[in-house]
Protein backbone atom coordinates (compact mmCIF):
# COMPACT_ATOMS: atom_id res chain seq x y z
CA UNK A 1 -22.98 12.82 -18.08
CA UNK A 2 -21.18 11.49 -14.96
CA UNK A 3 -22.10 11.96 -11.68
CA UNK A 4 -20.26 12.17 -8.42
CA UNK A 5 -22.51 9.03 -7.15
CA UNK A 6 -21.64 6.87 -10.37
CA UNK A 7 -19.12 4.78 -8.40
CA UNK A 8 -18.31 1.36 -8.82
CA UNK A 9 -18.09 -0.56 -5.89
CA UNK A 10 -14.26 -2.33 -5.09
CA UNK A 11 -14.50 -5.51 -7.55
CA UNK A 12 -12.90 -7.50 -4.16
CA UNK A 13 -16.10 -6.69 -2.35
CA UNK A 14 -18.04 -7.74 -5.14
CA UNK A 15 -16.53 -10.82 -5.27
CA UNK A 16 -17.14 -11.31 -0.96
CA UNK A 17 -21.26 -10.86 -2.30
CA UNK A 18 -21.63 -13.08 -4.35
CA UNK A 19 -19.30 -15.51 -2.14
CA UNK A 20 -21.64 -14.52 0.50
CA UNK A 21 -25.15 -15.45 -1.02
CA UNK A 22 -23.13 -18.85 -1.58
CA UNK A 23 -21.71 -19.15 -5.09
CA UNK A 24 -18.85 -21.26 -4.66
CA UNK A 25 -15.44 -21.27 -7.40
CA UNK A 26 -15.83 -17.59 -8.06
CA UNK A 27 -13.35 -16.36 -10.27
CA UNK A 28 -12.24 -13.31 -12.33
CA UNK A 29 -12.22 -14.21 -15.56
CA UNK A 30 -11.27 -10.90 -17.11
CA UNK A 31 -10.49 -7.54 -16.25
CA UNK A 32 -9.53 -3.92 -17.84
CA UNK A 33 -9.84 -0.47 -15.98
CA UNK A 34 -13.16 -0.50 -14.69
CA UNK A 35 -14.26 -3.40 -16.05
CA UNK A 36 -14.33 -6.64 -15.22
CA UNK A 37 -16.23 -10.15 -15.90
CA UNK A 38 -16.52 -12.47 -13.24
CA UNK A 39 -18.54 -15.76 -12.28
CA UNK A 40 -19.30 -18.41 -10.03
CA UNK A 41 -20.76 -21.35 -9.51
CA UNK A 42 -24.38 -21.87 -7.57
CA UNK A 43 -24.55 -25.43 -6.42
């Protein structure tokens, strides 16, 4: 079933909270519709 509220956020925002929380190298490492694998590094 999909709902209306079953949004993903903009990946480029995700990527500005984990930046934000201070992982540091973040990268997206893969990517396909609305998916997407990404990563950083947490010193």
């Amino acid at each position: 079933t999909h709902y209306k509220e079953d949004r993903p956020e903009i990946l480029l925002e995700q990527i500005e909270w984990i930046k934000n929380i201070g992982f540091e190298d973040v990268d997206i490492v893969w990517k396909y519709y609305n998916f997407a694998v990404y990563g950083g590094i947490k010193p």
